[in-house]
C-alpha atoms as a PDB file:
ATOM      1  CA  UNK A   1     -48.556   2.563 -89.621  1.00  0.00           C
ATOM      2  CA  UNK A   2     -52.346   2.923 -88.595  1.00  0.00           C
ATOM      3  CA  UNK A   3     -53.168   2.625 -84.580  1.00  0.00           C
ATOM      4  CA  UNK A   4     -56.862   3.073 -83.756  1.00  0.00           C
ATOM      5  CA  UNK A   5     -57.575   4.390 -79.938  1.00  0.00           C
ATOM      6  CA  UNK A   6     -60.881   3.704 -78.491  1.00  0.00           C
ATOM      7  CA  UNK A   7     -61.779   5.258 -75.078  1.00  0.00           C
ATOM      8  CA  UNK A   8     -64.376   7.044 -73.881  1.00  0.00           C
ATOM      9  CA  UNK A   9     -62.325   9.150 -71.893  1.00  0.00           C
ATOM     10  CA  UNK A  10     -60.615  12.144 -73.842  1.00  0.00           C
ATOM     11  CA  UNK A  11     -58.086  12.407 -70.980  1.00  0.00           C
ATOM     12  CA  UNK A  12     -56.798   8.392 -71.449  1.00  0.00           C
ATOM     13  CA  UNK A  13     -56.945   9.154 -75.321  1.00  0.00           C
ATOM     14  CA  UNK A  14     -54.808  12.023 -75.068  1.00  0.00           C
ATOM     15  CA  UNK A  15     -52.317  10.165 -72.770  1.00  0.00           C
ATOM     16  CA  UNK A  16     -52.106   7.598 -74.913  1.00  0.00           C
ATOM     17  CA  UNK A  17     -51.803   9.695 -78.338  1.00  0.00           C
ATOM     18  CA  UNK A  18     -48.469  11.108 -76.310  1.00  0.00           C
ATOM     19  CA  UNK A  19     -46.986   7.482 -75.151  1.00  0.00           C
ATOM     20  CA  UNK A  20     -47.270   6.378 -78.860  1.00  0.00           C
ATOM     21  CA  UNK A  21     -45.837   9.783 -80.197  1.00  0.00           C
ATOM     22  CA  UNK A  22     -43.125   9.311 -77.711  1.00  0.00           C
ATOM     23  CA  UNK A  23     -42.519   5.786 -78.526  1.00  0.00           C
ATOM     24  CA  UNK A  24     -42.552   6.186 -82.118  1.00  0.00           C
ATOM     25  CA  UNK A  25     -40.023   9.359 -82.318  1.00  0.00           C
ATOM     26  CA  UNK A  26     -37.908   7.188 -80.422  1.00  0.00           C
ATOM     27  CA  UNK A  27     -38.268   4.234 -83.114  1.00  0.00           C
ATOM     28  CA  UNK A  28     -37.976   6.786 -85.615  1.00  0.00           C
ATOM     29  CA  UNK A  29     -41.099   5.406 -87.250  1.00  0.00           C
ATOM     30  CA  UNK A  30     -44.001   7.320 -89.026  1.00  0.00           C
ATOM     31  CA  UNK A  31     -47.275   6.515 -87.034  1.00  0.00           C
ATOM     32  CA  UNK A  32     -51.234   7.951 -87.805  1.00  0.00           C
ATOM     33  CA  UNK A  33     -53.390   7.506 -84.776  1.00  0.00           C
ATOM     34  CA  UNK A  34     -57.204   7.940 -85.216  1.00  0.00           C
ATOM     35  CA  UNK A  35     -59.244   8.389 -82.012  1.00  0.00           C
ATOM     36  CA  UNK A  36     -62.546   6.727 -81.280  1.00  0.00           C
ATOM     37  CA  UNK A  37     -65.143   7.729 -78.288  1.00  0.00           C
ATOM     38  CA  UNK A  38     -67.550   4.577 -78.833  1.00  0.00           C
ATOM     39  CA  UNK A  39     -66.631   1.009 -80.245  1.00  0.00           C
ATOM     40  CA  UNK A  40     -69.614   1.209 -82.286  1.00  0.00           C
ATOM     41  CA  UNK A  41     -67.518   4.143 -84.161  1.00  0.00           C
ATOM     42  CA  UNK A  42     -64.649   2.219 -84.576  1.00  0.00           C
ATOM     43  CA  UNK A  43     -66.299  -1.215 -85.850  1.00  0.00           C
ATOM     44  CA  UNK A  44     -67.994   0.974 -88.266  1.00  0.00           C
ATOM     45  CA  UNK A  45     -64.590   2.738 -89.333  1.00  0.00           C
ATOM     46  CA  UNK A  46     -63.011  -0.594 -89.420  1.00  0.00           C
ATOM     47  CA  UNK A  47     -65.978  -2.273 -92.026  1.00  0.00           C
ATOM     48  CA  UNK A  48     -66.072   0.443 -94.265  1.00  0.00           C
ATOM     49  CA  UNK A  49     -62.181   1.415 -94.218  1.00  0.00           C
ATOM     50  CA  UNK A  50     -59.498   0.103 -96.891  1.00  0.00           C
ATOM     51  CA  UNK A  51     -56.544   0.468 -94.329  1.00  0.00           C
ATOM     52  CA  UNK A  52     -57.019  -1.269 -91.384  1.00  0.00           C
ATOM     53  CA  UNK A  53     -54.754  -0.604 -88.481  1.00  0.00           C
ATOM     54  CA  UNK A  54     -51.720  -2.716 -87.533  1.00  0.00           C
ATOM     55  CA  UNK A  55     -52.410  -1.901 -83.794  1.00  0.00           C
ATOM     56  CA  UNK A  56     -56.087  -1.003 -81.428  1.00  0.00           C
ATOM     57  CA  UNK A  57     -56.176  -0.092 -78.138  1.00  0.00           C
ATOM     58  CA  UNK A  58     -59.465  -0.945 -76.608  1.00  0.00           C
ATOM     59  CA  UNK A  59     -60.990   0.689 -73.999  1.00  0.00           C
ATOM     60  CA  UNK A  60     -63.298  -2.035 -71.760  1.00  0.00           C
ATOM     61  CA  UNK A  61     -65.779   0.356 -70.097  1.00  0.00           C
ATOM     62  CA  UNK A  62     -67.550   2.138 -72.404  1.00  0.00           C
ATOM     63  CA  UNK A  63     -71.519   3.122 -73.098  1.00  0.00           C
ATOM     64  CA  UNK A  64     -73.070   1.589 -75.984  1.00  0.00           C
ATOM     65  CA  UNK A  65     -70.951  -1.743 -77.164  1.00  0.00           C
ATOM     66  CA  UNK A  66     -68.033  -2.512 -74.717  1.00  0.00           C
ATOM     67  CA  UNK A  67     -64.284  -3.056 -75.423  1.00  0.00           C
ATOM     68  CA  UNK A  68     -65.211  -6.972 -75.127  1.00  0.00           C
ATOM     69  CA  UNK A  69     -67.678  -7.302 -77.308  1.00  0.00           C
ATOM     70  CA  UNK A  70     -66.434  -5.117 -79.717  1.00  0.00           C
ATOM     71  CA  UNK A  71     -62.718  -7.009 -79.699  1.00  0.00           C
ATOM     72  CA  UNK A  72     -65.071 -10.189 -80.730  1.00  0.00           C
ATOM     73  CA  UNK A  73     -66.318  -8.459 -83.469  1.00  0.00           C
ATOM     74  CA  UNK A  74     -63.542  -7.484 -84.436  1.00  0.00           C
ATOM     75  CA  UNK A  75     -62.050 -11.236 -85.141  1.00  0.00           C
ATOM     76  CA  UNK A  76     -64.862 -12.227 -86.627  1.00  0.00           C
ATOM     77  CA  UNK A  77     -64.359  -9.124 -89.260  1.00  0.00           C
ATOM     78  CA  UNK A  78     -61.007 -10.990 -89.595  1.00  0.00           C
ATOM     79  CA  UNK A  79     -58.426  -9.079 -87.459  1.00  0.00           C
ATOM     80  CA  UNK A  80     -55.756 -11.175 -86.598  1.00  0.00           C
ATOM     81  CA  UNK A  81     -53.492  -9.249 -84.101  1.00  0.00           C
ATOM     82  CA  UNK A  82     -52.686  -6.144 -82.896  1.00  0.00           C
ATOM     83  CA  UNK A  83     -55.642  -5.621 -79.976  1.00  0.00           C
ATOM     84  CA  UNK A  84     -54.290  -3.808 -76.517  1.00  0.00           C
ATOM     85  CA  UNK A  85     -56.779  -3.603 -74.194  1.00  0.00           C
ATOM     86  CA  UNK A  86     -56.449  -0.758 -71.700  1.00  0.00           C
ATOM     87  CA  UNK A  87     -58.819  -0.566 -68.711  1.00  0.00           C
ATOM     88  CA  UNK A  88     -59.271   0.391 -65.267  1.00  0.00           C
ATOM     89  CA  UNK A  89     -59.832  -3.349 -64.240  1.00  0.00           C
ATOM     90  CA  UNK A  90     -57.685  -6.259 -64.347  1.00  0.00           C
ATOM     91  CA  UNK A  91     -60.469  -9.018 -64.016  1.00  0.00           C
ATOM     92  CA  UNK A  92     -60.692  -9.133 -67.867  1.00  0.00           C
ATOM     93  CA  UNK A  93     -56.799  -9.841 -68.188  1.00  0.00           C
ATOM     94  CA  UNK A  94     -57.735 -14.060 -68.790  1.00  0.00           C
ATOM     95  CA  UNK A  95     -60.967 -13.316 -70.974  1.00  0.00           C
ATOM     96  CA  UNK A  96     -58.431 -10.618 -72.862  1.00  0.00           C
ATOM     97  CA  UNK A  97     -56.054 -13.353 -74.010  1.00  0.00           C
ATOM     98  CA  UNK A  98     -57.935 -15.782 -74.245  1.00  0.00           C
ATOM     99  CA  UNK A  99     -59.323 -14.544 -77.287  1.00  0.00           C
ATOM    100  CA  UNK A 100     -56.096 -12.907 -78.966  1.00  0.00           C
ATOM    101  CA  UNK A 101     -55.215  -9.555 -77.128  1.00  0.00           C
ATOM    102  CA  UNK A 102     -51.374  -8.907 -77.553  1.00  0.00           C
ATOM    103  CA  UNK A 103     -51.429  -6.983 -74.825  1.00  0.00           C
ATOM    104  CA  UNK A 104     -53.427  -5.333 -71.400  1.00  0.00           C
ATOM    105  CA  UNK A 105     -52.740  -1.819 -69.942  1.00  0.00           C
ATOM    106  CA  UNK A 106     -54.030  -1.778 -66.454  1.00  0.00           C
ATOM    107  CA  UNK A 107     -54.752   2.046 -65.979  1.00  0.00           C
ATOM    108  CA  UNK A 108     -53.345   4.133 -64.603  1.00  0.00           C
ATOM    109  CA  UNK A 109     -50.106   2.811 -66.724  1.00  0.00           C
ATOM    110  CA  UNK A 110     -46.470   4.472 -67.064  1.00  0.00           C
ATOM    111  CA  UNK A 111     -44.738   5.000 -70.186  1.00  0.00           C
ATOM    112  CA  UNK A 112     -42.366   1.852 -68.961  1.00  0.00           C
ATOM    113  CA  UNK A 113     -45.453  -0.270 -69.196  1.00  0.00           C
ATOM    114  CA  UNK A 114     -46.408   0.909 -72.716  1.00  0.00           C
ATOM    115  CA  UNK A 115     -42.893   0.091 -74.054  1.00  0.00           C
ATOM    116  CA  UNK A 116     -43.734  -2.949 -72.255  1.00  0.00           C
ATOM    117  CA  UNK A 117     -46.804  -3.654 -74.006  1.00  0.00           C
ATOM    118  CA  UNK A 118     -45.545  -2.490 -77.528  1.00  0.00           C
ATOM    119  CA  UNK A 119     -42.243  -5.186 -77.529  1.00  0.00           C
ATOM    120  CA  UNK A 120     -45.279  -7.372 -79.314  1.00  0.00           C
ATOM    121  CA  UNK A 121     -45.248  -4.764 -81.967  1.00  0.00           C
ATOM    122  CA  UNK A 122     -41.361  -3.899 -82.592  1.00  0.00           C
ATOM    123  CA  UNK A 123     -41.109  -5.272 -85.931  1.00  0.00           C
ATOM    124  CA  UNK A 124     -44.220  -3.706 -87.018  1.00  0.00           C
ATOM    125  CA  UNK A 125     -42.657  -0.332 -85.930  1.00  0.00           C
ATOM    126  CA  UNK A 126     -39.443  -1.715 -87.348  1.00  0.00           C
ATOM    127  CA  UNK A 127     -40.981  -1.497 -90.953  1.00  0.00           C
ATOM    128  CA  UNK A 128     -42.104   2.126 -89.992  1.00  0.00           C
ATOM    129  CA  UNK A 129     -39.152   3.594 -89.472  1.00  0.00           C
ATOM    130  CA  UNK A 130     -38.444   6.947 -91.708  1.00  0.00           C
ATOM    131  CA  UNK A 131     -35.364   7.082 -93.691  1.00  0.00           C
ATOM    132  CA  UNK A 132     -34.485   8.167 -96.975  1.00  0.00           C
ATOM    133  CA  UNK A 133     -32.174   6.602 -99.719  1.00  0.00           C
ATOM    134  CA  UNK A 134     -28.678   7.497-100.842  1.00  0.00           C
ATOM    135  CA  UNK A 135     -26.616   5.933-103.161  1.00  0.00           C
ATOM    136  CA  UNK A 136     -23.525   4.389-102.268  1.00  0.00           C
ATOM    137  CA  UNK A 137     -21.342   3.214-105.540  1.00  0.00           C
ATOM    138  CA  UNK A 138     -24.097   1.153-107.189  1.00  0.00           C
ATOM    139  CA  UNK A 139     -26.056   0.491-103.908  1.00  0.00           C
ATOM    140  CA  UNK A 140     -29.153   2.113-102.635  1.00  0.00           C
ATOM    141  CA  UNK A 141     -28.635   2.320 -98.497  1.00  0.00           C
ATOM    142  CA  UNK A 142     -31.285   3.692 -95.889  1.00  0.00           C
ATOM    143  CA  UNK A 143     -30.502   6.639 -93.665  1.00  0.00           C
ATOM    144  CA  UNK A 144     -33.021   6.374 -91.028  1.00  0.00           C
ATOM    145  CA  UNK A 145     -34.013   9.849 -89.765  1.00  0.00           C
ATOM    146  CA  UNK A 146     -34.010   9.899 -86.404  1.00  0.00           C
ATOM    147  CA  UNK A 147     -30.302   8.724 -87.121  1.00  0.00           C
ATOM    148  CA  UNK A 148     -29.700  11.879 -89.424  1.00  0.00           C
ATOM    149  CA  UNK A 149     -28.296  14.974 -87.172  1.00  0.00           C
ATOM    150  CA  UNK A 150     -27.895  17.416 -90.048  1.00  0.00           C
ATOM    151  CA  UNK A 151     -27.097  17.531 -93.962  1.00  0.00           C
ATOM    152  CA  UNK A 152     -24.008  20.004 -94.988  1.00  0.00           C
ATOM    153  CA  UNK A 153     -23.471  21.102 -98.273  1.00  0.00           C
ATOM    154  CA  UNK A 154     -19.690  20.670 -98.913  1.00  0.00           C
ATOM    155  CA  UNK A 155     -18.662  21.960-102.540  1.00  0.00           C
ATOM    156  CA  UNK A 156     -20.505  20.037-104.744  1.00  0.00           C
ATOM    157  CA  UNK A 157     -21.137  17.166-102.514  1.00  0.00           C
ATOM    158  CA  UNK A 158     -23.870  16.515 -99.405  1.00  0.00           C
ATOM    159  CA  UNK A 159     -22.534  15.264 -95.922  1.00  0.00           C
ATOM    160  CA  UNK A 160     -24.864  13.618 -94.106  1.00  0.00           C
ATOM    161  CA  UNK A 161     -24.010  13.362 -90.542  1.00  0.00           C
ATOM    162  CA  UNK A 162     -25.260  10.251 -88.647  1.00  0.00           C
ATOM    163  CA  UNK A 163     -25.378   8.818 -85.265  1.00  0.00           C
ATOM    164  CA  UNK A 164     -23.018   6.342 -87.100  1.00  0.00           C
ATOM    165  CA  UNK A 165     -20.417   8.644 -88.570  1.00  0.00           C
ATOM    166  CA  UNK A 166     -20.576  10.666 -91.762  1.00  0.00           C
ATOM    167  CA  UNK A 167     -22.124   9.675 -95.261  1.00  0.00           C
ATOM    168  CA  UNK A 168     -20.729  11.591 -98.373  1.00  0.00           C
ATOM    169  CA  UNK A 169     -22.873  11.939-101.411  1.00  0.00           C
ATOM    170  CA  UNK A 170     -21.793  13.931-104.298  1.00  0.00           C
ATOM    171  CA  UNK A 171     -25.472  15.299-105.037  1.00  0.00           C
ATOM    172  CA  UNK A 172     -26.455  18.756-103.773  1.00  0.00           C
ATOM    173  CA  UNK A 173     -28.262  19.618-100.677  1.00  0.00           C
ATOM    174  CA  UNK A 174     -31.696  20.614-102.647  1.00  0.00           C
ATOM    175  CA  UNK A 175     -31.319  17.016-103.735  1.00  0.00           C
ATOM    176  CA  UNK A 176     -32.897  15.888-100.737  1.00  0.00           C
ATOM    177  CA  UNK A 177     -35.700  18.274-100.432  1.00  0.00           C
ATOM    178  CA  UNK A 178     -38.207  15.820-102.234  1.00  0.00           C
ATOM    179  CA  UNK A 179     -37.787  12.864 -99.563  1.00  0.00           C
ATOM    180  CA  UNK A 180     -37.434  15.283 -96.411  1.00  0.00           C
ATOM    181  CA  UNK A 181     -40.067  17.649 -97.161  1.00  0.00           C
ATOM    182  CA  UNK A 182     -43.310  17.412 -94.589  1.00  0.00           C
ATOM    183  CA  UNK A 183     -40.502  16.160 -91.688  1.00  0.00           C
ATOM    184  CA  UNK A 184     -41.392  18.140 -88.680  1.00  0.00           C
ATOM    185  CA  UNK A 185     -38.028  18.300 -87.251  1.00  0.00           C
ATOM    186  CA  UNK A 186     -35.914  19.484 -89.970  1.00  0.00           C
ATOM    187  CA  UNK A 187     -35.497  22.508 -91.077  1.00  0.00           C
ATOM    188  CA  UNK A 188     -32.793  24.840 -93.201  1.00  0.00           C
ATOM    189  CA  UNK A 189     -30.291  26.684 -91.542  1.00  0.00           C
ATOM    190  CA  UNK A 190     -28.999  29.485 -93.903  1.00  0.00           C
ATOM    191  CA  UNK A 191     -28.232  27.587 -97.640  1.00  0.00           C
ATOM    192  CA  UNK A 192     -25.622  25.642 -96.116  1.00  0.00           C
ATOM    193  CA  UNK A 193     -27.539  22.984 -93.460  1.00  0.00           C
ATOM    194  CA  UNK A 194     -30.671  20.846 -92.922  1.00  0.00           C
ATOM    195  CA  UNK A 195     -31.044  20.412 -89.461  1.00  0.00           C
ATOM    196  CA  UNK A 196     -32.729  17.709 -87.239  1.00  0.00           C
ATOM    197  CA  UNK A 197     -33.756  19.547 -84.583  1.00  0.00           C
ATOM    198  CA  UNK A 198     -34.776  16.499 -82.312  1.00  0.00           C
ATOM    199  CA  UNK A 199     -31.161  15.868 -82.497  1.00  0.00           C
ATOM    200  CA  UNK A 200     -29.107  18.931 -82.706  1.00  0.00           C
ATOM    201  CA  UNK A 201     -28.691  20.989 -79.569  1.00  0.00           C
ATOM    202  CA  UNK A 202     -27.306  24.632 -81.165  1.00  0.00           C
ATOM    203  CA  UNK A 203     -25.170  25.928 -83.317  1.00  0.00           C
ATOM    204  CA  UNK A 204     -22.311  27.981 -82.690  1.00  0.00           C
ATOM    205  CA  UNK A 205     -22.162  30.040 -85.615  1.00  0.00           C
ATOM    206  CA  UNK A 206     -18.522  31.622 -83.938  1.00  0.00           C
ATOM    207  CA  UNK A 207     -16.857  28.727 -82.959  1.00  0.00           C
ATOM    208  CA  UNK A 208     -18.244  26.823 -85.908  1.00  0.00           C
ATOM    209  CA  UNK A 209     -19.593  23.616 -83.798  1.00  0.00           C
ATOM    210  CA  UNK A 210     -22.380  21.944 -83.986  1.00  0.00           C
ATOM    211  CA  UNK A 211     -23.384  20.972 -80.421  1.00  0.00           C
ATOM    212  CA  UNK A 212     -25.896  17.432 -79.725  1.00  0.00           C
ATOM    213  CA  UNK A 213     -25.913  15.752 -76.255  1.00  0.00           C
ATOM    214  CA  UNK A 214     -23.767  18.072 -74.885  1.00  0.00           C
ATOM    215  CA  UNK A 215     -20.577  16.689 -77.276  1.00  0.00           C
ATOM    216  CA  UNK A 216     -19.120  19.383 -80.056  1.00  0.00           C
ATOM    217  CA  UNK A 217     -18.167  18.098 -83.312  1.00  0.00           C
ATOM    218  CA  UNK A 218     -17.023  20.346 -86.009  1.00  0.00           C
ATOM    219  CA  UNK A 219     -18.884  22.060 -88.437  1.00  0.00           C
ATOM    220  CA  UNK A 220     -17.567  23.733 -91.608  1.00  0.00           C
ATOM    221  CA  UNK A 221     -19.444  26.845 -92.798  1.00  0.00           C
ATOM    222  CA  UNK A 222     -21.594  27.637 -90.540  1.00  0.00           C
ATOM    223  CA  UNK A 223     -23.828  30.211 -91.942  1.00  0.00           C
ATOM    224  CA  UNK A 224     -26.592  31.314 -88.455  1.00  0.00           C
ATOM    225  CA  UNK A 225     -28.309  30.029 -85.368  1.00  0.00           C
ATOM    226  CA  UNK A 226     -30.110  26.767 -85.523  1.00  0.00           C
ATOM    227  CA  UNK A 227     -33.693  27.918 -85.400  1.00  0.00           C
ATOM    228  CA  UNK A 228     -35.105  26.330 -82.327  1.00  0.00           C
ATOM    229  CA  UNK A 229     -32.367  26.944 -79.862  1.00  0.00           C
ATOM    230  CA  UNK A 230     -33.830  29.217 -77.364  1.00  0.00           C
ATOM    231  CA  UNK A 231     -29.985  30.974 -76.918  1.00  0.00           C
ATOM    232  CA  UNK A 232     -30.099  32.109 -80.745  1.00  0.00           C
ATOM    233  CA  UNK A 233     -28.958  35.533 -80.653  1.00  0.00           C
ATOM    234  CA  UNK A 234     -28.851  37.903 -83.162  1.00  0.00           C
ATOM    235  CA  UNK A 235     -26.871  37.550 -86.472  1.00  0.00           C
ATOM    236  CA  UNK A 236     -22.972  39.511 -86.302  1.00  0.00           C
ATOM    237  CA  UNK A 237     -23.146  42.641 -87.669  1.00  0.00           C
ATOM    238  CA  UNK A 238     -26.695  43.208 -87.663  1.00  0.00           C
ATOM    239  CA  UNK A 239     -27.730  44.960 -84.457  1.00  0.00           C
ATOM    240  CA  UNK A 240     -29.114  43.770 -81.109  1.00  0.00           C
ATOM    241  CA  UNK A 241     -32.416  41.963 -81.821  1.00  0.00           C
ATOM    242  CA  UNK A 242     -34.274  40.471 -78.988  1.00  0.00           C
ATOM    243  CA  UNK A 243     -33.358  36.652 -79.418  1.00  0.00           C
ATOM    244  CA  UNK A 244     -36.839  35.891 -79.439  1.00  0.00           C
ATOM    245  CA  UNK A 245     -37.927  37.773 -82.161  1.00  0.00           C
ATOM    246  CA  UNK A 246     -34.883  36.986 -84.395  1.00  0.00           C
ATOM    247  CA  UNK A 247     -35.768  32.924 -83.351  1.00  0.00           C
ATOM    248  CA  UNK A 248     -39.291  33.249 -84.060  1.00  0.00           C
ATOM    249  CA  UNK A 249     -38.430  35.179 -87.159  1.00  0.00           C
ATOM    250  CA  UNK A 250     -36.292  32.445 -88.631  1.00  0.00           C
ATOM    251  CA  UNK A 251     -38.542  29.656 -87.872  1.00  0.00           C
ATOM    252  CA  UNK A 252     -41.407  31.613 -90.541  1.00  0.00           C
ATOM    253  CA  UNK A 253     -38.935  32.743 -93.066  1.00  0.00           C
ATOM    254  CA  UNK A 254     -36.649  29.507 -93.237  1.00  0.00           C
ATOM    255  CA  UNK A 255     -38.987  26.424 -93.444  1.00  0.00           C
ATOM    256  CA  UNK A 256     -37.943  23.110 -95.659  1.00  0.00           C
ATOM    257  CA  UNK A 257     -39.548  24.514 -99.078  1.00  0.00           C
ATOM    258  CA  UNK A 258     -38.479  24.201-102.624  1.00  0.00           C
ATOM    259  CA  UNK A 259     -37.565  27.402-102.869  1.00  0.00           C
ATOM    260  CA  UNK A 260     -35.283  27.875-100.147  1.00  0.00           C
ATOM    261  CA  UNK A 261     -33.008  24.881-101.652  1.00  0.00           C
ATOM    262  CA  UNK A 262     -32.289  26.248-105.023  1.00  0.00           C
ATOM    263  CA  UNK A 263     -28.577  26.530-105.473  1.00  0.00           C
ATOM    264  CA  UNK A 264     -27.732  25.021-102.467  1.00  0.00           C
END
């Protein structure tokens, strides 16, 4: 999903850069954001690109072409939806809809009024939303990611644990590498795990729990640490590393690659 920013201001386009990022993790959706300083930049993006985005937000006051003129243009280059103005002002809020805006962001706004202002655009984030595809029997079902807490290999199987209970699929772990690699938040914990770290809390490679939102469930196998978790301490049996390092040091040498799945 493409969202265009335009602002003049690199301080309102970094705020709202983090209220979409924010918004979209939530959704579990896969958003690109491009950033604009001028809307003669963007209406030139916007006739030469292929992709056009799903969703603008449209700064008002602005050198050069402002956010009104350029929304015009931008309907008469055939966009249909998707325009959020956000400006300092509120005396273009009637103008604004009256000619198709979805939405107005009176600045400054809170994160409460951008969830607000994107409820116009839930399906659109709907269709977004990350997952990948297991087979069930004979049916293909969708296991959206931010859903997915971790993947454990179990003998010859996968378990996928969910926000919804657990999903068995008799493939291996590496199985999964293709549609999961390039995911930010997961990464491999020993050969044993794939862990979503915006969902996992720590592991407790004694106790054998996995720990999210403060609830233990149990884990089978557990091979180390979760990298991530500032309490990772050094491995059993290995010394007394500074937890710091040994985190640090697992986050380089155990990223989601190819080669780190084989034989799991």
């Amino acid at each position: 999903m493409l969202i265009y920013i335009c602002d003049d201001s690199r301080a309102d386009q970094l705020r709202l850069v983090h209220n979409i990022e924010s918004y979209a993790k939530e959704k579990g959706a896969a958003v690109t954001v491009k950033l604009f300083s001028s809307a003669d930049a963007l209406l030139r993006e916007y006739e030469t690109s292929t992709e056009k985005p799903a969703v603008i937000f449209l700064d008002i006051y602005m050198d050069g072409t402002n956010g009104m003129d350029a929304a015009e243009r931008l309907i008469e280059l055939g966009m249909e939806n998707g325009l959020v103005f956000t400006t300092s002002s509120e005396i273009h809020a009637v103008k604004a809809f009256s000619i198709g805006a979805d939405g107005y962001l009176h600045k400054p706004f809170t994160h409460d009024d951008f969830v607000r202002a994107m409820k116009r655009f839930s399906r659109l984030f709907e269709e977004s939303r990350r997952y990948i595809t297991v087979m069930q029997g004979r049916e293909e079902v969708n296991i959206y990611l931010n859903t997915l807490r971790f993947a454990e290999s179990v003998g010859h199987s996968t378990v996928l644990h969910t926000s919804g209970g657990e999903v068995r699929v008799y493939l291996p772990l590496s199985s999964f590498f293709g549609q999961l690699e390039g995911e930010p938040d997961f990464l491999m914990c020993g050969r044993s795990y794939i862990a979503n770290l915006s969902t996992v809390e720590s592991f407790d490679a004694d106790a054998g729990n996995v720990r999210r939102g403060g609830a233990p469930e149990a884990a089978q196998r557990p091979r180390q640490s979760l990298p991530g978790d500032p309490r990772c301490g050094a491995d059993r049996g290995r010394g007394s590393r500074r937890p710091g390092a040994l985190h640090e040091r697992r986050l380089r040498r155990v990223p989601l690659k190819a080669d780190n799945l084989r034989g799991a």
